[in-house]
C-alpha atoms as a PDB file:
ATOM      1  CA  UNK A   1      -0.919 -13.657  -2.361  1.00  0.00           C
ATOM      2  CA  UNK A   2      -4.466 -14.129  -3.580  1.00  0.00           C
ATOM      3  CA  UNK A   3      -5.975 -14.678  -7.449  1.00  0.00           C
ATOM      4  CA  UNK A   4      -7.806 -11.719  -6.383  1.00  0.00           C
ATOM      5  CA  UNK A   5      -4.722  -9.410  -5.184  1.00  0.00           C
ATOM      6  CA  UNK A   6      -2.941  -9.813  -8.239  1.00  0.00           C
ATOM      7  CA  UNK A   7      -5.989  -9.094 -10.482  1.00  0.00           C
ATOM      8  CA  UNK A   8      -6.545  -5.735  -8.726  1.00  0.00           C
ATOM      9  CA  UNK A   9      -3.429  -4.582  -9.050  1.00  0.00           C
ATOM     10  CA  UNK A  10      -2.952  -5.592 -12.794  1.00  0.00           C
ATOM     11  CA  UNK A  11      -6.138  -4.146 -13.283  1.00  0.00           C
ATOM     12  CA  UNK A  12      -5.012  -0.515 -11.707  1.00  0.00           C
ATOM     13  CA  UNK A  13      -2.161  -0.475 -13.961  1.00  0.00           C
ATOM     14  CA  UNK A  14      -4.161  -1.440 -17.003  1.00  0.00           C
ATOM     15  CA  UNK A  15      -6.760   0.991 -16.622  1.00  0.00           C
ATOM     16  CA  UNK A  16      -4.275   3.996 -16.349  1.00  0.00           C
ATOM     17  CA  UNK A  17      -2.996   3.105 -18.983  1.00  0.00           C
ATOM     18  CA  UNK A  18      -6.319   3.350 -20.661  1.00  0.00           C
ATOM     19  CA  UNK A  19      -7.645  -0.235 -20.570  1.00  0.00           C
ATOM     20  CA  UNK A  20      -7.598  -3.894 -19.856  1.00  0.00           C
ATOM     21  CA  UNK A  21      -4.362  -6.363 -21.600  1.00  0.00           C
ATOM     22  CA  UNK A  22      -4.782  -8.477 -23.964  1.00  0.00           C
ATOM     23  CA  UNK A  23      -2.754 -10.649 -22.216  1.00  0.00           C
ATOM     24  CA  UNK A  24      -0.693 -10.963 -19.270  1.00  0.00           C
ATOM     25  CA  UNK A  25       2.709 -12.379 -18.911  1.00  0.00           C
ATOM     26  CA  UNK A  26       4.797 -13.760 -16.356  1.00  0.00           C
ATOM     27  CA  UNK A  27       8.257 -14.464 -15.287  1.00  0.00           C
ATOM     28  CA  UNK A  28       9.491 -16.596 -13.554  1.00  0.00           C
ATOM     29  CA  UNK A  29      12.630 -17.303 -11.386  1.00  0.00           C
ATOM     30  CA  UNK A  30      14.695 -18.058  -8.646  1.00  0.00           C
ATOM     31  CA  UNK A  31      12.783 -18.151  -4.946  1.00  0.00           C
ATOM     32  CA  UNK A  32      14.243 -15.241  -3.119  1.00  0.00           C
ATOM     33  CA  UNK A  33      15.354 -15.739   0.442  1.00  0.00           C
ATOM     34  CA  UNK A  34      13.359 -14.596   2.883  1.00  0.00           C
ATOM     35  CA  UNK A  35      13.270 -16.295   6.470  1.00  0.00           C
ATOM     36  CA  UNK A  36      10.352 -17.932   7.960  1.00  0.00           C
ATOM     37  CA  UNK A  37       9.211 -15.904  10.801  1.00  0.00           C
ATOM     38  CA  UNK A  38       8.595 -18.250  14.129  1.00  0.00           C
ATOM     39  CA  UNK A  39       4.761 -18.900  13.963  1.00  0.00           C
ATOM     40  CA  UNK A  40       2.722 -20.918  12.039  1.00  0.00           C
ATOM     41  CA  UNK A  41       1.056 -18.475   9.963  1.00  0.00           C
ATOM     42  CA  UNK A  42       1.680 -17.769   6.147  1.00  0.00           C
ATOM     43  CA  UNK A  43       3.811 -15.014   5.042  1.00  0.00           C
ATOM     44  CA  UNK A  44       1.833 -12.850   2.606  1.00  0.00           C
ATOM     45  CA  UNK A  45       1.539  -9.478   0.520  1.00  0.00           C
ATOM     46  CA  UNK A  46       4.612 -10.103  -1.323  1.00  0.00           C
ATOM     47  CA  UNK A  47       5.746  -6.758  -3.010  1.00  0.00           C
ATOM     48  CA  UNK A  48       8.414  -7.090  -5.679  1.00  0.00           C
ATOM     49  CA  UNK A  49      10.179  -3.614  -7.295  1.00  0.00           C
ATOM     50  CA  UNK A  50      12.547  -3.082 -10.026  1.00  0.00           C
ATOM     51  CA  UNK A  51      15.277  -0.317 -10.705  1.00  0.00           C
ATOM     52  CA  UNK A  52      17.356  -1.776 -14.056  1.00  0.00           C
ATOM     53  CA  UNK A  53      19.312  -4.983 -12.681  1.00  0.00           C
ATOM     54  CA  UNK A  54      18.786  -4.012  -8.762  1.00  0.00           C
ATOM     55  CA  UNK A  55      15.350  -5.656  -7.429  1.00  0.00           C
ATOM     56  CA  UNK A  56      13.909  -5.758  -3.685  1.00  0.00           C
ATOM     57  CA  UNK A  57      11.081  -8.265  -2.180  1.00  0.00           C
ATOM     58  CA  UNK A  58       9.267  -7.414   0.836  1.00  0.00           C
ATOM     59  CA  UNK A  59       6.776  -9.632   2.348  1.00  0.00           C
ATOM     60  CA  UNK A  60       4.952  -9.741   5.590  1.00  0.00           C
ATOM     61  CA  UNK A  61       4.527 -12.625   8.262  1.00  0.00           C
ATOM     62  CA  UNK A  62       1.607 -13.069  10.299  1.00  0.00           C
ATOM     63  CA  UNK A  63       3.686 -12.695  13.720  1.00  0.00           C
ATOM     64  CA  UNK A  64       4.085  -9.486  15.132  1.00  0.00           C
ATOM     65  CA  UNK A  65       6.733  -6.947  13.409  1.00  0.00           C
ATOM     66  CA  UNK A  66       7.356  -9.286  10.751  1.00  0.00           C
ATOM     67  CA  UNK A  67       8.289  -7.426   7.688  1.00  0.00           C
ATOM     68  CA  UNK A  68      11.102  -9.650   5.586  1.00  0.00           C
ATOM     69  CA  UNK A  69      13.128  -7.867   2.487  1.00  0.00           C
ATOM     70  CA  UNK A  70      15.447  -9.440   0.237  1.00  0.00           C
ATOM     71  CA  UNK A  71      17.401  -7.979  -2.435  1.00  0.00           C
ATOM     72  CA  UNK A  72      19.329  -8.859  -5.808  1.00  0.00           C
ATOM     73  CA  UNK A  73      21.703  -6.754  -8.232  1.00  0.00           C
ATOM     74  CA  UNK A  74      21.824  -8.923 -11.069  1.00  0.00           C
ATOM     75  CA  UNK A  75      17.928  -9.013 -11.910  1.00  0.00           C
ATOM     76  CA  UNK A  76      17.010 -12.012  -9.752  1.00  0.00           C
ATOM     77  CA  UNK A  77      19.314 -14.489 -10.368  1.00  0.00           C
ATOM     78  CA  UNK A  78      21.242 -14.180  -6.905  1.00  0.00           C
ATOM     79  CA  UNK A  79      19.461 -12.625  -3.597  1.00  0.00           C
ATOM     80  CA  UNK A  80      20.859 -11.279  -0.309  1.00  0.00           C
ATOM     81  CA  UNK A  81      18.765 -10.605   3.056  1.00  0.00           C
ATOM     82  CA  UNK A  82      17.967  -7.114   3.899  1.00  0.00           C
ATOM     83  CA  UNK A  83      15.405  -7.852   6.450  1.00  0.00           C
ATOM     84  CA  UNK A  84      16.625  -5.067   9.249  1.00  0.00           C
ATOM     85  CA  UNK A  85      14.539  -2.263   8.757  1.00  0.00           C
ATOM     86  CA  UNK A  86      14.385   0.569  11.119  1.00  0.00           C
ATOM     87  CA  UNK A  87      10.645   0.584  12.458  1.00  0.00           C
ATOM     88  CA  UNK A  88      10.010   3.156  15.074  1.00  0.00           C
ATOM     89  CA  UNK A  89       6.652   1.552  16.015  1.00  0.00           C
ATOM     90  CA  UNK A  90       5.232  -2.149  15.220  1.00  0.00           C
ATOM     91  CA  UNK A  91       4.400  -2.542  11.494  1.00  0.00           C
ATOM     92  CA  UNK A  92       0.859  -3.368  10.789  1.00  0.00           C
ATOM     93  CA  UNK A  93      -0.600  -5.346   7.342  1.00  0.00           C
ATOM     94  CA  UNK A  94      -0.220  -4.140   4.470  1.00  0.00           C
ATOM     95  CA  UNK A  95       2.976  -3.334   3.649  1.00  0.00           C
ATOM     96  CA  UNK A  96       4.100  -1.735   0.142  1.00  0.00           C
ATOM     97  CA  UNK A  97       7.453  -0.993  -1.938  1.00  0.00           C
ATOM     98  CA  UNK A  98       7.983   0.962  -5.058  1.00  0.00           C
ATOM     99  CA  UNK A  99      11.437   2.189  -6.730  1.00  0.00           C
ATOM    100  CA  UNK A 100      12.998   5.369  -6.945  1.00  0.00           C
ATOM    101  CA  UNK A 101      15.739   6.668  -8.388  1.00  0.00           C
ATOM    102  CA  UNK A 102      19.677   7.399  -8.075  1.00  0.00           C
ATOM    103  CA  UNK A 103      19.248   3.156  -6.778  1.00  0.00           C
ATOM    104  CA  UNK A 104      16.727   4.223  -3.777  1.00  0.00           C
ATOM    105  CA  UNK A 105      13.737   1.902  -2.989  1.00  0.00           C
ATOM    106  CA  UNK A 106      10.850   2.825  -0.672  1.00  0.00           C
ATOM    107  CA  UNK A 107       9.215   1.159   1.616  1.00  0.00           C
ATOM    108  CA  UNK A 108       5.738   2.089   3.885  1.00  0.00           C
ATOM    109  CA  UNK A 109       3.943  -0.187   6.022  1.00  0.00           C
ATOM    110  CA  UNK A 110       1.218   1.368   8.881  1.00  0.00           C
ATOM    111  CA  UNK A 111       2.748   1.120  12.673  1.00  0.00           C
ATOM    112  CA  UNK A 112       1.435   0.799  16.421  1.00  0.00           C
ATOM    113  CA  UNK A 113       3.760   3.093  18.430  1.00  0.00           C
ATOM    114  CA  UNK A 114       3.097   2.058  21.705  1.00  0.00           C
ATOM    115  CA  UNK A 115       1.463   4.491  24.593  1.00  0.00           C
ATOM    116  CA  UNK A 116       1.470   6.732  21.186  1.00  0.00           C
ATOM    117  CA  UNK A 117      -1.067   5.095  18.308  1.00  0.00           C
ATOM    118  CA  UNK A 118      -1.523   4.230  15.129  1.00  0.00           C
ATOM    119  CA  UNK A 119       0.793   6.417  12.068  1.00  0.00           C
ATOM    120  CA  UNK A 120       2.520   5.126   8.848  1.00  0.00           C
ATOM    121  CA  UNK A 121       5.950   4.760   8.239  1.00  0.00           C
ATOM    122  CA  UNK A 122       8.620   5.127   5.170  1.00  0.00           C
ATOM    123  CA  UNK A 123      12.226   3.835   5.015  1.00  0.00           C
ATOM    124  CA  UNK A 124      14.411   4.311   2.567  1.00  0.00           C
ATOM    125  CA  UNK A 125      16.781   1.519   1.199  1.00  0.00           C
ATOM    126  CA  UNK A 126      19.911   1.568  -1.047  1.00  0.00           C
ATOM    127  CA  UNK A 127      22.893  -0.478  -2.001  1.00  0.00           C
ATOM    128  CA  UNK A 128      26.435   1.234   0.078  1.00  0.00           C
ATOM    129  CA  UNK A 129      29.205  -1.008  -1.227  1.00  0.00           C
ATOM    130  CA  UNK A 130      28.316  -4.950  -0.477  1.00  0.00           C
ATOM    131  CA  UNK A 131      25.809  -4.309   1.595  1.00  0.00           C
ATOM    132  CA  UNK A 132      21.883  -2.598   1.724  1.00  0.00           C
ATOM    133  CA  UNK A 133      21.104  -0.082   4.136  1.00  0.00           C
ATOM    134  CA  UNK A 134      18.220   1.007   5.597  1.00  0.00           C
ATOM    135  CA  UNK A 135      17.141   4.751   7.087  1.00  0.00           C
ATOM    136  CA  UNK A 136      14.313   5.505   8.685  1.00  0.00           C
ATOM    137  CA  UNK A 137      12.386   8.525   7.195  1.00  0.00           C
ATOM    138  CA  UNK A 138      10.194  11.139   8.169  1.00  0.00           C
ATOM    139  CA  UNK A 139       6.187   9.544   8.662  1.00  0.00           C
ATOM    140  CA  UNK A 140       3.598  11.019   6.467  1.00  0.00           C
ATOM    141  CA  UNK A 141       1.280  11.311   9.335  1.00  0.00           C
ATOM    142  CA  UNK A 142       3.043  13.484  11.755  1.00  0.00           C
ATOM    143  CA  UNK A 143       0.836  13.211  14.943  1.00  0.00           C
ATOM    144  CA  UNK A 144      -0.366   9.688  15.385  1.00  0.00           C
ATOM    145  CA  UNK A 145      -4.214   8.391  15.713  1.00  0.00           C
ATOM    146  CA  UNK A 146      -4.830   8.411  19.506  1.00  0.00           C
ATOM    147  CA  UNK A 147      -3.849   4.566  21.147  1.00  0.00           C
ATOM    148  CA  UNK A 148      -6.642   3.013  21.495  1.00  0.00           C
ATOM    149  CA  UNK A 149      -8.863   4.637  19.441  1.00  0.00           C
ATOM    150  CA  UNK A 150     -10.524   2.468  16.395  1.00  0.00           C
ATOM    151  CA  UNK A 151      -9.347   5.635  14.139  1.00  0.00           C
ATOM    152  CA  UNK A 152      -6.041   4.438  11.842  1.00  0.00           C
ATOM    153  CA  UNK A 153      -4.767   4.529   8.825  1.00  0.00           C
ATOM    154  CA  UNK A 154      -4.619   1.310   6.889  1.00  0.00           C
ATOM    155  CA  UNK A 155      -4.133  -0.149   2.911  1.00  0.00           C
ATOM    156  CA  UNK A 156      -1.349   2.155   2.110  1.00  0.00           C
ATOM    157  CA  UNK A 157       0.686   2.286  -1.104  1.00  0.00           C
ATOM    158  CA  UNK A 158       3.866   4.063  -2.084  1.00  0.00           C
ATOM    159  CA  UNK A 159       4.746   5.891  -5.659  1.00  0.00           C
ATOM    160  CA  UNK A 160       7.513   7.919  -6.652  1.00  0.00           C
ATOM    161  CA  UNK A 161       6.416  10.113  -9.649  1.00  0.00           C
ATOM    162  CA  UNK A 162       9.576  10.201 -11.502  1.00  0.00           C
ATOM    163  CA  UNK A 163       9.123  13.364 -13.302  1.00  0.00           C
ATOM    164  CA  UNK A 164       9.203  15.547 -10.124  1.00  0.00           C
ATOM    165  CA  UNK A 165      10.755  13.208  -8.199  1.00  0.00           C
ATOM    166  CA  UNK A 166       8.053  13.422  -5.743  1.00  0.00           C
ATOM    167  CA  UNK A 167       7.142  10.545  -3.136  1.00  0.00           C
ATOM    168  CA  UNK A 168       3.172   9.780  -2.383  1.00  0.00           C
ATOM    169  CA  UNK A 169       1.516   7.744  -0.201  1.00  0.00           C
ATOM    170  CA  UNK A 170      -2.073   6.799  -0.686  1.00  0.00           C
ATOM    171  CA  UNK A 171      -3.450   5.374   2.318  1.00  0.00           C
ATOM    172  CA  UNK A 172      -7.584   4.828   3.803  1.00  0.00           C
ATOM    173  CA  UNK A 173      -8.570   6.839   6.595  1.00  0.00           C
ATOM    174  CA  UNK A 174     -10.404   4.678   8.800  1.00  0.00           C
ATOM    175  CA  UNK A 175     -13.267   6.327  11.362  1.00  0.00           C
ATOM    176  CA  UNK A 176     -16.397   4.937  13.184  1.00  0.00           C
ATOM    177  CA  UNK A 177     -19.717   5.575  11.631  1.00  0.00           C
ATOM    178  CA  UNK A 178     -22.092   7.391  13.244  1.00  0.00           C
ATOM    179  CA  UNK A 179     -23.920   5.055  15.569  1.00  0.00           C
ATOM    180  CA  UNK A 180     -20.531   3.206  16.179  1.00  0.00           C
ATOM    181  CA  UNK A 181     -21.862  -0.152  14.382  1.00  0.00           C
ATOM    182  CA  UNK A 182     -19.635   0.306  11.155  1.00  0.00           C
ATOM    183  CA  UNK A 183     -16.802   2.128   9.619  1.00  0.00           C
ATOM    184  CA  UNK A 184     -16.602   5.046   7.199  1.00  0.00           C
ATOM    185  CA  UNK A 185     -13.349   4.452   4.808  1.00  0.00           C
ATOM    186  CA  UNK A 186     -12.175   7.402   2.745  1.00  0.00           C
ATOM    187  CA  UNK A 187      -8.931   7.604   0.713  1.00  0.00           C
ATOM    188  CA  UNK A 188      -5.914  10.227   1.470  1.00  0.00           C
ATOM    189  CA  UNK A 189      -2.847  11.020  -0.490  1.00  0.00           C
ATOM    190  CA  UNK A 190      -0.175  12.814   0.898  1.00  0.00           C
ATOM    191  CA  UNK A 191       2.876  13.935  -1.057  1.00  0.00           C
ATOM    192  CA  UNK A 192       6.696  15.011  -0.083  1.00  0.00           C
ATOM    193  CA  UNK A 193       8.874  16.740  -2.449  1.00  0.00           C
ATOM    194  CA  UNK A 194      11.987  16.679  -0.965  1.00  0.00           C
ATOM    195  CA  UNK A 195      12.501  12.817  -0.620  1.00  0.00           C
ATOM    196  CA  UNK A 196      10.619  12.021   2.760  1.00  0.00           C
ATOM    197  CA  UNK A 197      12.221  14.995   4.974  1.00  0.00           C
ATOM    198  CA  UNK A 198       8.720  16.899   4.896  1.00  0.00           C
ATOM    199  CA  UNK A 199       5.391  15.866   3.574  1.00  0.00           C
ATOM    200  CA  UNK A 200       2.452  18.172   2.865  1.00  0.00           C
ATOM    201  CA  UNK A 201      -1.394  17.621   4.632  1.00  0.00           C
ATOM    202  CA  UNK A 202      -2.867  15.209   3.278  1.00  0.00           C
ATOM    203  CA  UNK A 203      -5.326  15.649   0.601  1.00  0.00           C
ATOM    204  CA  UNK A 204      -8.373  13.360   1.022  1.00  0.00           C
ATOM    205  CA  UNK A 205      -9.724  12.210  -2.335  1.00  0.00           C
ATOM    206  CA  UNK A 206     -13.377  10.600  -1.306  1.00  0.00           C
ATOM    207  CA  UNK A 207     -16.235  10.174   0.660  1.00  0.00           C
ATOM    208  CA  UNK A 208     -16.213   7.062   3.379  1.00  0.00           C
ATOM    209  CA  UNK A 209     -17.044   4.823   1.081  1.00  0.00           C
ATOM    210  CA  UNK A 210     -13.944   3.808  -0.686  1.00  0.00           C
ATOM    211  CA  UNK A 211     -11.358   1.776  -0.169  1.00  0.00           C
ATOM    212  CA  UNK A 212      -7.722   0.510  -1.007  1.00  0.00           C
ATOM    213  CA  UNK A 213      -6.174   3.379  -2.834  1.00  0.00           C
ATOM    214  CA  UNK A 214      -3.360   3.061  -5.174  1.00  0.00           C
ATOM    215  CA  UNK A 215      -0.923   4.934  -6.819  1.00  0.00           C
ATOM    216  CA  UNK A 216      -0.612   4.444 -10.859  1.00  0.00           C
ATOM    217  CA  UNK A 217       1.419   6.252 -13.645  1.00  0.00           C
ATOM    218  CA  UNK A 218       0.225   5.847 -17.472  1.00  0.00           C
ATOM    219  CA  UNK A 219       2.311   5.724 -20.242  1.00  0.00           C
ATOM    220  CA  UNK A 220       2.864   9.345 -20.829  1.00  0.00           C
ATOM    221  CA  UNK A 221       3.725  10.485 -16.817  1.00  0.00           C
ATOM    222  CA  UNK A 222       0.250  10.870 -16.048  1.00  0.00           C
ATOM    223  CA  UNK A 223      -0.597  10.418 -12.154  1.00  0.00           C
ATOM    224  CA  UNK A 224      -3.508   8.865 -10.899  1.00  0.00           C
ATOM    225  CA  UNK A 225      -5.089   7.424  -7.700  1.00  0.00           C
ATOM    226  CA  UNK A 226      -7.436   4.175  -7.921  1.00  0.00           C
ATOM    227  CA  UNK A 227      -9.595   2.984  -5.543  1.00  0.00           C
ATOM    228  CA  UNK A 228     -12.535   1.172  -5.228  1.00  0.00           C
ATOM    229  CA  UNK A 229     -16.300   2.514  -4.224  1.00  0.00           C
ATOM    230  CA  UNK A 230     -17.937   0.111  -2.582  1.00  0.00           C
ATOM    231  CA  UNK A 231     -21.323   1.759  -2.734  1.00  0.00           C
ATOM    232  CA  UNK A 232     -20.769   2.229  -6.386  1.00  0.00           C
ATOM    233  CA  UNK A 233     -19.067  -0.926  -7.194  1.00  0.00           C
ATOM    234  CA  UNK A 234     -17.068   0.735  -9.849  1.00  0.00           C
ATOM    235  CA  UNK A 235     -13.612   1.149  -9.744  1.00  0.00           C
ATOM    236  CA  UNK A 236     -12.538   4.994  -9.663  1.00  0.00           C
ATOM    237  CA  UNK A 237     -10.503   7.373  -9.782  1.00  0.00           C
ATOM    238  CA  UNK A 238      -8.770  10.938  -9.750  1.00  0.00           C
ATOM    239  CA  UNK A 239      -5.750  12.008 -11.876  1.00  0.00           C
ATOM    240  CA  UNK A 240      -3.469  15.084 -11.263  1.00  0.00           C
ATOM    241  CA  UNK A 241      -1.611  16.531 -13.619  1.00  0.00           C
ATOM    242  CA  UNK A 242       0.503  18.628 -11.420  1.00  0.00           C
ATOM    243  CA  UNK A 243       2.836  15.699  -9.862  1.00  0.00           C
ATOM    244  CA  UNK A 244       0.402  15.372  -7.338  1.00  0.00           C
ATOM    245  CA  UNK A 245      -0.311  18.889  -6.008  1.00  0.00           C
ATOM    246  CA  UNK A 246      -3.986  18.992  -6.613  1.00  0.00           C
ATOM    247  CA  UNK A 247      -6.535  16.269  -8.348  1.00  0.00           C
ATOM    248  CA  UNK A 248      -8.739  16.590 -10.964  1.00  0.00           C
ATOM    249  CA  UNK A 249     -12.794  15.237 -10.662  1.00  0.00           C
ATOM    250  CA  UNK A 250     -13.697  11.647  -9.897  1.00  0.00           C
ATOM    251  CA  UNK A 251     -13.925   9.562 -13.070  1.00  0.00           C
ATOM    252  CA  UNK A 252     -15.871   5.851 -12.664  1.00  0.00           C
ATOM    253  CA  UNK A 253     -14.078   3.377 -15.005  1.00  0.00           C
ATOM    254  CA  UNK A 254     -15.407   0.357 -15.206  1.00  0.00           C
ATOM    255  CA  UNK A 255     -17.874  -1.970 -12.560  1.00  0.00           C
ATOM    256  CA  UNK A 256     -16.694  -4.594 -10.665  1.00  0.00           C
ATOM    257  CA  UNK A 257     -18.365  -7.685  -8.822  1.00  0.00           C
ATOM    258  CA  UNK A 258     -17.039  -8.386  -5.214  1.00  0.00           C
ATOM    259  CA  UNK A 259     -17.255 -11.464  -3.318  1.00  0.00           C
ATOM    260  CA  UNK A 260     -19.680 -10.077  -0.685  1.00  0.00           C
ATOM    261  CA  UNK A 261     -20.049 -12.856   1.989  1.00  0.00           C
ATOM    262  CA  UNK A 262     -20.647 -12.603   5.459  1.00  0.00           C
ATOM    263  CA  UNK A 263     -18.134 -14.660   7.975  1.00  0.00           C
ATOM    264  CA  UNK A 264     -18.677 -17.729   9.797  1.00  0.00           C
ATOM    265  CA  UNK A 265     -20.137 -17.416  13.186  1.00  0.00           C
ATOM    266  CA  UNK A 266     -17.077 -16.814  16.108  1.00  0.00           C
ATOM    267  CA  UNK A 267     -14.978 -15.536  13.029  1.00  0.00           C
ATOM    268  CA  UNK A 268     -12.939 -12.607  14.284  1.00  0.00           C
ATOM    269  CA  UNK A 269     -12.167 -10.287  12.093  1.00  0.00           C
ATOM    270  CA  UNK A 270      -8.991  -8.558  11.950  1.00  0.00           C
ATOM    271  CA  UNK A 271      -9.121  -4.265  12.897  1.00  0.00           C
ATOM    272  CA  UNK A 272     -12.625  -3.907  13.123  1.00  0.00           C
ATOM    273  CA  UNK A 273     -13.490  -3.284   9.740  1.00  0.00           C
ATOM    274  CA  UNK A 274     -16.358  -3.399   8.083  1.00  0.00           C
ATOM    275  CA  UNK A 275     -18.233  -2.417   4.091  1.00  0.00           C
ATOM    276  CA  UNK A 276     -19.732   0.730   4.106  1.00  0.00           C
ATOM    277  CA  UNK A 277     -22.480  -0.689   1.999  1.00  0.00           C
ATOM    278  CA  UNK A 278     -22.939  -4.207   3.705  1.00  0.00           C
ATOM    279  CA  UNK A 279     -21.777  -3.820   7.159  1.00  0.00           C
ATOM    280  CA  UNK A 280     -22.015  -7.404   7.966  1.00  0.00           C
ATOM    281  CA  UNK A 281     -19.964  -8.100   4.933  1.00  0.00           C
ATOM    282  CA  UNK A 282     -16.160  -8.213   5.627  1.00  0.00           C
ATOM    283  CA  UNK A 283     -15.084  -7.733   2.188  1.00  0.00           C
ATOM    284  CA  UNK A 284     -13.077  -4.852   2.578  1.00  0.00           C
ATOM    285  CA  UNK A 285     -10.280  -6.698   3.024  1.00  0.00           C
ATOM    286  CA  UNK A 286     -10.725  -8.933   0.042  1.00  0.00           C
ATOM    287  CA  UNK A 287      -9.099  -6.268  -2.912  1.00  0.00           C
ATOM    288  CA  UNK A 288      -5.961  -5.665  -0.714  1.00  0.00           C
END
């Protein structure tokens, strides 16, 4: 996981809670056990969620389907593997985890169903006895982007608003540009109120412009989704005060400075994307 990943995310959390730390602090413990997939590539996108004592780490490996979990009931000090998870289709980078309650964890990752396309998934975890079990529940995105086509959804996050108990997934709709020689990025939010059986349409939040969306709760219970406008080059966002039903007006927070580059030549670049504002830049993947 990158400098850069772990700023962005401290920095959504911060600024819905109405501004930067002072200071950030840092724990640290026991590696948790999670097996090396068979490649050579780096396992990455670490996501690590609490509920009291009982914690589960998911990470993702750069071979196919890769998606590793490990979890721990006495705050970290001991881990078990909990890597089965019930994928319907392939999972796809990036893969997110956030806590529930009643000792239920989430988990959503985007998927390639094959002859089908390109949806997002949720499981459910919990502890039964010794053991953690997995189920497999309903995807967000009922009818999946066409196979084949260079429409998906991608950069998806997971909250559960504990107030309402509701589940949301914030994820970037990704579509071809007119002209076909970039792509438009918008953010979506879809929400479920009965724990993942049903979810409602999804709500889309921006122009194609943004990217990266994430789900945030302040201090007081107040929901909000952050992204990033890369035409802007602010960092934005949208709060609801209805547990996610409907979202209030667009509110710029603060200005950031990305690491616009352009590749090296022969570099390929992973799912076709591109920066709205500097298509040759490939810097949308850079706040993941």
């Amino acid at each position: 996981m990158s400098r850069r990943s772990l700023a962005w995310g401290a920095l959504c959390v911060a600024l819905a809670h109405g501004g930067p730390p002072s200071a950030l602090s840092q724990i640290v413990g026991p590696n948790f056990p999670l097996s090396v997939p068979p490649c050579a590539k780096v396992e990455n996108e670490p996501s690590l969620v609490a509920q009291g004592n009982h914690l589960l780490a998911v990470i993702r490996g750069e071979c196919i389907a890769t998606v590793r979990a490990s979890v721990s009931r006495d705050a970290g000090s001991t881990w078990q593997d909990a890597s089965v998870m019930p994928w319907n289709g392939i999972p796809e980078p990036p893969i997110a985890a956030c806590s529930g309650d009643s000792g239920r964890f989430y988990v959503v990752t985007p998927t390639i169903v094959l002859g089908e396309g390109n949806t997002i998934e949720v499981v459910e975890g919990r502890f039964v006895g010794s053991s953690f079990q997995w189920q497999r529940l309903t995807n967000p995105v009922p009818t999946p982007y066409a196979a084949g086509s260079l429409l998906r959804p991608s950069a998806v996050d997971i909250g559960f608003e504990p107030y309402s108990g509701n589940l949301l997934v914030v994820y970037t709709h990704v579509t071809t540009a007119p002209g076909g020689s970039s792509r438009n990025h918008s953010i979506k939010v879809v929400r479920s109120t009965d724990g993942g059986g049903t979810w409602e349409e999804p709500i889309e939040l921006t122009g194609p412009e943004s990217d990266f969306g994430r789900v945030v709760f302040g201090l007081n219970g107040e929901l909000s989704v952050v992204w990033e406008n890369f035409v802007l080059r602010k960092i934005v966002r949208r709060q609801s005060s209805n547990g996610g039903a409907s979202y209030g007006p667009e509110e710029e927070i603060d200005s950031i400075r990305d690491n616009f580059a352009v590749e090296p030549a022969g570099w390929l670049s992973s799912y076709n994307r591109s920066n709205p504002a500097f298509p040759f830049g490939r810097t949308m993947e850079a706040p993941a």
